[in-house]
Protein backbone atom coordinates (compact mmCIF):
# COMPACT_ATOMS: atom_id res chain seq x y z
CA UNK A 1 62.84 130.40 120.35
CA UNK A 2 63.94 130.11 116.45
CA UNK A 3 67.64 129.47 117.76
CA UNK A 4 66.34 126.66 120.06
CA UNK A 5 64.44 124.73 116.95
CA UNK A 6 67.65 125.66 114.97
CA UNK A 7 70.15 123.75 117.90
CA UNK A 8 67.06 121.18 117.72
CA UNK A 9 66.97 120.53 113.89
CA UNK A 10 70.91 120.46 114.03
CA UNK A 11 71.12 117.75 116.88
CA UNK A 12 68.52 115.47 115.41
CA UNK A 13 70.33 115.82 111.75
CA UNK A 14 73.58 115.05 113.52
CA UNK A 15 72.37 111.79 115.37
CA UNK A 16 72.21 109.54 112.40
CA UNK A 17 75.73 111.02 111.14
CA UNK A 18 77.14 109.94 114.62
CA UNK A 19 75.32 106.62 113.93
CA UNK A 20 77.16 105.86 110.79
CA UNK A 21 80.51 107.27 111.89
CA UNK A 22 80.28 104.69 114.59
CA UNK A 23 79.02 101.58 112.30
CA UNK A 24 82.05 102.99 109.85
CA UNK A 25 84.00 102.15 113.38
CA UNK A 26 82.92 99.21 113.94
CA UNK A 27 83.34 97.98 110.47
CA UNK A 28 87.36 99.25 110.20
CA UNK A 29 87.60 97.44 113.79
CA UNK A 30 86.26 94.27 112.33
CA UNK A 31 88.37 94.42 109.01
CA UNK A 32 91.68 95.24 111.68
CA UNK A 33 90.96 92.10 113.62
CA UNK A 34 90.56 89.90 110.83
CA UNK A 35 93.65 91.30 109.19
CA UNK A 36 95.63 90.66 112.37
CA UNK A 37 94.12 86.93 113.06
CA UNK A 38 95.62 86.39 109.56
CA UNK A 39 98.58 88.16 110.00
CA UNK A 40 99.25 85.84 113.32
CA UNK A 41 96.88 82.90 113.39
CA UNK A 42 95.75 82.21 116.89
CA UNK A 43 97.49 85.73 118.16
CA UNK A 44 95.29 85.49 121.16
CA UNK A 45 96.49 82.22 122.61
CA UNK A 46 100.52 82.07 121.18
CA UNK A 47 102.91 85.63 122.47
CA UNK A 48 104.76 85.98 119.72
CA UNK A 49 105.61 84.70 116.09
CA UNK A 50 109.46 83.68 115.09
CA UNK A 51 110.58 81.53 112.23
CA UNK A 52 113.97 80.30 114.42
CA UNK A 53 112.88 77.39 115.95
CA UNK A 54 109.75 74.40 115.84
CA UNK A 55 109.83 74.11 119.78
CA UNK A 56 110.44 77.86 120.58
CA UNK A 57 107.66 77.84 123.48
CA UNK A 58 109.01 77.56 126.35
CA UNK A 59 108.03 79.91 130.23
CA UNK A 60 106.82 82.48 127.48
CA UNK A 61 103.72 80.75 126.69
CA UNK A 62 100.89 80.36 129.07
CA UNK A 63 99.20 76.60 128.93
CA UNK A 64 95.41 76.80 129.52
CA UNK A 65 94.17 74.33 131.95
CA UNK A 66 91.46 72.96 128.84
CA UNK A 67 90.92 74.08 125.56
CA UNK A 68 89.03 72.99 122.61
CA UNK A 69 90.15 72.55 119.44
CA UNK A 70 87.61 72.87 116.34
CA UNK A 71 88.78 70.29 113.94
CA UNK A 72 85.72 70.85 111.20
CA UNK A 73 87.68 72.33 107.76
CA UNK A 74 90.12 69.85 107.53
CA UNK A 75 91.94 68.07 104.88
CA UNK A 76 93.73 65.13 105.53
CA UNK A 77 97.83 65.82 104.88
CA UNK A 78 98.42 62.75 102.60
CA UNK A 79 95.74 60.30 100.78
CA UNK A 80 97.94 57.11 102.19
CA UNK A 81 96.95 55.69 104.89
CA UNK A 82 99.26 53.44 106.29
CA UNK A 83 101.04 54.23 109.17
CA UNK A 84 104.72 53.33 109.81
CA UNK A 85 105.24 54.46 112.94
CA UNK A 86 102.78 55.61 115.93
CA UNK A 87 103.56 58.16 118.82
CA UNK A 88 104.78 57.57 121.91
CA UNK A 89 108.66 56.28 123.16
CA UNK A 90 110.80 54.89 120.51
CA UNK A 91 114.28 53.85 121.07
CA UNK A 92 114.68 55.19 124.18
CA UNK A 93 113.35 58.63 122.86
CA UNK A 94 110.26 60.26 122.45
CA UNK A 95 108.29 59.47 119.11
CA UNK A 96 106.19 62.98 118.77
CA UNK A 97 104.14 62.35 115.57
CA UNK A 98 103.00 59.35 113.50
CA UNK A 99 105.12 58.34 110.20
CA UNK A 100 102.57 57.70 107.32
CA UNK A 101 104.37 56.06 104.80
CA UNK A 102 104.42 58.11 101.27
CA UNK A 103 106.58 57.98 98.53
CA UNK A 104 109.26 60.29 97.19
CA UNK A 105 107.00 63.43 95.47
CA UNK A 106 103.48 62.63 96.92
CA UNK A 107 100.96 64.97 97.21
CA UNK A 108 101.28 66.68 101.08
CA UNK A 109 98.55 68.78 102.09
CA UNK A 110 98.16 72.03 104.69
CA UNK A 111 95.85 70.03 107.24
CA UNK A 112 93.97 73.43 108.23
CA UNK A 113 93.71 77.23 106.90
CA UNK A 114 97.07 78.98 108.55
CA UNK A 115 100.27 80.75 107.88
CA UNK A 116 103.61 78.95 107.42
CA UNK A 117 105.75 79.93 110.42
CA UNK A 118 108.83 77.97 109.21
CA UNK A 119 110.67 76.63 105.87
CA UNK A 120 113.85 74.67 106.98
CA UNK A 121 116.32 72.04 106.60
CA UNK A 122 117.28 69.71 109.12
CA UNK A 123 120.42 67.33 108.35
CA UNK A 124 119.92 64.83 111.55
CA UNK A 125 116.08 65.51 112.59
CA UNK A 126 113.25 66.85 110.45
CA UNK A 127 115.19 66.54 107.34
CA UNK A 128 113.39 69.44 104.72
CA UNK A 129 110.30 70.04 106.94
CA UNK A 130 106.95 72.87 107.11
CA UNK A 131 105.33 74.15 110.12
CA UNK A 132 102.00 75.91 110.12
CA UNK A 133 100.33 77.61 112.39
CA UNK A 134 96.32 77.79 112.30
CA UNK A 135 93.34 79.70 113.25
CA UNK A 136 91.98 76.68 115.22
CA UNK A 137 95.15 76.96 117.69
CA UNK A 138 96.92 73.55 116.53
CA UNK A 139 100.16 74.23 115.04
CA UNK A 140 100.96 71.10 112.53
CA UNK A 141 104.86 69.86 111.36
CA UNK A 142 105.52 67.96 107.77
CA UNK A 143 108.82 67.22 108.24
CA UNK A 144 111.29 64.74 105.41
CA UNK A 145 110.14 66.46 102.37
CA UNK A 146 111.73 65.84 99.05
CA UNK A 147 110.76 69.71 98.45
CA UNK A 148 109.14 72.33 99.95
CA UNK A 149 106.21 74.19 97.73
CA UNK A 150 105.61 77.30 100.24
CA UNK A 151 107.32 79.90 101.76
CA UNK A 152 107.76 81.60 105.58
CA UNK A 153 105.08 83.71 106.34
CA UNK A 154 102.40 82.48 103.81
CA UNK A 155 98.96 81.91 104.26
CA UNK A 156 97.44 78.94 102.73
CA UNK A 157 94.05 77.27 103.01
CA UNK A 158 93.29 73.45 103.85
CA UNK A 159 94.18 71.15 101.10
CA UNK A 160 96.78 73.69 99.55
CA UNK A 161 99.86 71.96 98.18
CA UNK A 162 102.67 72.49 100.48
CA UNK A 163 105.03 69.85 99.48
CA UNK A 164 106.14 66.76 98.15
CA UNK A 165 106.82 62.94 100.11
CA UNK A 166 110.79 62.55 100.64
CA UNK A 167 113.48 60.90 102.45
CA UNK A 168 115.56 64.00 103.65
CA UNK A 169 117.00 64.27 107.09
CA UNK A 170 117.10 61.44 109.89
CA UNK A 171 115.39 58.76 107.72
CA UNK A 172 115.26 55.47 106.96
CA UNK A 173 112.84 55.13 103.74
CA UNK A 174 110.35 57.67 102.47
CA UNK A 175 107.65 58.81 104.25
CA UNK A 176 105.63 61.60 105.97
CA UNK A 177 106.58 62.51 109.48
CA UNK A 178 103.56 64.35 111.04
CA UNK A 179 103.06 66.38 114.22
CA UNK A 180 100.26 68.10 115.75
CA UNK A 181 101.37 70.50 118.36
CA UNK A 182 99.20 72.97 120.96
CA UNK A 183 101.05 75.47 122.23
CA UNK A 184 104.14 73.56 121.82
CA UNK A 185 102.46 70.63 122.98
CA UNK A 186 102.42 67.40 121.66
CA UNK A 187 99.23 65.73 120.98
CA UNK A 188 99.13 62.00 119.33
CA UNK A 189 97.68 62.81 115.79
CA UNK A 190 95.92 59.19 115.90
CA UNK A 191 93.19 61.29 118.22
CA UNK A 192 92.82 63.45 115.72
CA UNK A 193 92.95 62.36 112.61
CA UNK A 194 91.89 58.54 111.25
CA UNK A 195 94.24 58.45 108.46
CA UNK A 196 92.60 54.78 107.29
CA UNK A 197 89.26 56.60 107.05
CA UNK A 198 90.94 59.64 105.56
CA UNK A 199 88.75 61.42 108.17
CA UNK A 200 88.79 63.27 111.79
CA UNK A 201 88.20 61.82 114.74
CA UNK A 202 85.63 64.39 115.72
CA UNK A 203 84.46 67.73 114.91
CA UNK A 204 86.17 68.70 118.25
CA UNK A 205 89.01 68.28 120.32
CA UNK A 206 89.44 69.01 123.93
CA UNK A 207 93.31 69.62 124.77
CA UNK A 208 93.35 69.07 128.68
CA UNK A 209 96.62 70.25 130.21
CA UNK A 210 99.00 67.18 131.12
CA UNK A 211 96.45 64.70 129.17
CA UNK A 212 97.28 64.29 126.25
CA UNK A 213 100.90 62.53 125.46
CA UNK A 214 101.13 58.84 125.27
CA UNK A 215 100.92 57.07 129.29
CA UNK A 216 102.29 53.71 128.97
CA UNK A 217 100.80 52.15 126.38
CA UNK A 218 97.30 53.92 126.90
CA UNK A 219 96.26 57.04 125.01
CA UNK A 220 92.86 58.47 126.15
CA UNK A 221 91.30 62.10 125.23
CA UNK A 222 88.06 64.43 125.67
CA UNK A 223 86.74 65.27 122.32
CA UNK A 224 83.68 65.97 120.29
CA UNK A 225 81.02 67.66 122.01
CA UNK A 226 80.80 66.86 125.60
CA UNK A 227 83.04 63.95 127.32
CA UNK A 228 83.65 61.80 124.98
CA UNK A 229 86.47 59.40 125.87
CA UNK A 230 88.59 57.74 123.31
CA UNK A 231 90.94 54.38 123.77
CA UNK A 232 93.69 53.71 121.64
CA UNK A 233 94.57 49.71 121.12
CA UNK A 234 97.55 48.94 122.16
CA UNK A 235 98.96 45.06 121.93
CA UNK A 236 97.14 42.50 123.80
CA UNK A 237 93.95 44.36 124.19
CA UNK A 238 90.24 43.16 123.90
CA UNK A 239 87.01 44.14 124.28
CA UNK A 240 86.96 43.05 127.76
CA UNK A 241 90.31 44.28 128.57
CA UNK A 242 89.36 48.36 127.63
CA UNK A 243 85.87 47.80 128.91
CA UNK A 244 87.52 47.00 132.06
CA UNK A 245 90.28 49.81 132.20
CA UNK A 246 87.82 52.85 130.12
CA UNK A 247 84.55 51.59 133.22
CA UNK A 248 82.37 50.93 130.58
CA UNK A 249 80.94 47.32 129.21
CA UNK A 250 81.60 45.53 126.02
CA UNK A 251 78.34 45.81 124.66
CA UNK A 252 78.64 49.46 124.72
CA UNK A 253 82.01 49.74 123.15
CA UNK A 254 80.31 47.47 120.54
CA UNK A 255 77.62 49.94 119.72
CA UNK A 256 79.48 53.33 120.37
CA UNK A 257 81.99 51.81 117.71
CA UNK A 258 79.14 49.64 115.36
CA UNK A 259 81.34 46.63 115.98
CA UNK A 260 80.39 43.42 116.77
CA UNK A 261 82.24 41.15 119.75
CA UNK A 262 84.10 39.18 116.88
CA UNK A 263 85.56 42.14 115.37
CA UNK A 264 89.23 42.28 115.27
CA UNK A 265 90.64 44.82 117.12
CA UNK A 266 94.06 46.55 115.30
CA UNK A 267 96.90 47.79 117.11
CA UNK A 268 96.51 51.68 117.05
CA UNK A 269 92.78 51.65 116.24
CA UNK A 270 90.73 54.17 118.23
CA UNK A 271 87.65 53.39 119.69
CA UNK A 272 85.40 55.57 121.28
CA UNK A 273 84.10 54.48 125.11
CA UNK A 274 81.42 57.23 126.23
């Protein structure tokens, strides 16, 4: 009878050891998963991490059909906010960012917490140029740097210096080529970022396989939180005109937007339609 108290005693003492050994556990297997999301930001969604090559996802990577994008912990990449150039088709090639003009040793800013995946020179493209890939899933590209103020494989947070404005590489006059990138794709930074407001767009963005590059003219996304289309002005539009093509009605656009119907639309402005 004593031995059965004894195994008793013994198994109740033992219960809240096994208790801690397993919070212990579950502690180490929190630290290990943090130390690997910084190690490889985004490691669940990207298969590997190289330093060879910007595009360098090709049949290895798989697209999700939707995914959404938290865009809250920002910091805008420059302070200017003129814009030089806008995505889409440009001289019979693809345009895959938006030029904000800068001049030679501005300020340029990591747009989100992340890990530099690349540090290179580019004689005929990018010219000096960072790439950094974040937690959030959007890889971003600062390409024509004067200089580069980072290295491969370092971690910086949002607002972190990570070089200076430049005219290096295939450019005509100084400024800041930008690119936001998901998975390799190309998304039009204008639906992202509002570089006049030196603000985003939303707190959210909702990449949607095959839906996001520029489509003749028109630019339209998901974002914020539920389905919330955007329009981007192109030439020749008015209120009428993306009322018409978005199926909504001017006087909506007008409030959605706090606009009035004698507001001047600007080529490349955003407006939101739902």
């Amino acid at each position: 009878m004593s031995q059965s108290v004894s195994a008793q005693d013994l198994l109740a003492r033992q219960a809240p050891i096994d208790k801690k050994l397993k919070a212990i556990d579950s502690v180490a297997l929190i630290r290990q998963i943090h130390k690997e999301m910084a190690a490889y930001p985004a490691y669940s969604l990207y298969p590997d991490w190289n330093n060879d090559r910007v595009h360098a996802f090709g049949k290895t990577v798989v697209i999700p059909d939707s995914f959404r994008i938290d865009m809250t912990g920002f910091c805008m990449p420059t302070s200017n906010t003129k814009i030089t150039s806008k995505f889409g088709p440009r001289r019979r090639r693809m345009h895959n960012g938006l030029d904000v003009k800068v001049y030679i040793g501005d300020t340029i800013r990591a747009a989100f917490d992340g890990k530099v995946r690349m540090v290179k020179y580019e004689r005929r493209g990018y010219g000096k140029y960072v790439v950094i890939r974040h937690d959030n899933g959007l890889e971003t590209v600062y390409g024509h740097l004067s200089k580069q103020l980072v290295k491969e494989d370092q971690y910086v947070e949002a607002g972190e210096v990570i070089g200076l404005g430049g005219n290096t590489g295939r450019s005509t006059g100084s400024h800041l080529h930008f690119e936001t990138r998901f998975l390799g794709q190309a998304i039009n930074p204008a639906l992202l970022f509002d570089f006049e407001k030196q603000d985003v767009v939303a707190d959210s963005y909702l990449f949607q396989k095959g839906k996001n590059r520029y489509r003749s003219g028109r630019t339209s996304a998901i974002a914020s939180n539920g389905d919330v289309q955007y329009y981007k002005v192109r030439r020749g539009d008015s209120l009428s005109r993306i009322a018409k093509r978005t199926g909504t009605s001017i006087d909506a656009l007008c409030k959605l937007n706090k606009i009035s119907r004698r507001t001047t639309l600007r080529i490349g402005q955003v407006l939101r339609c739902s």
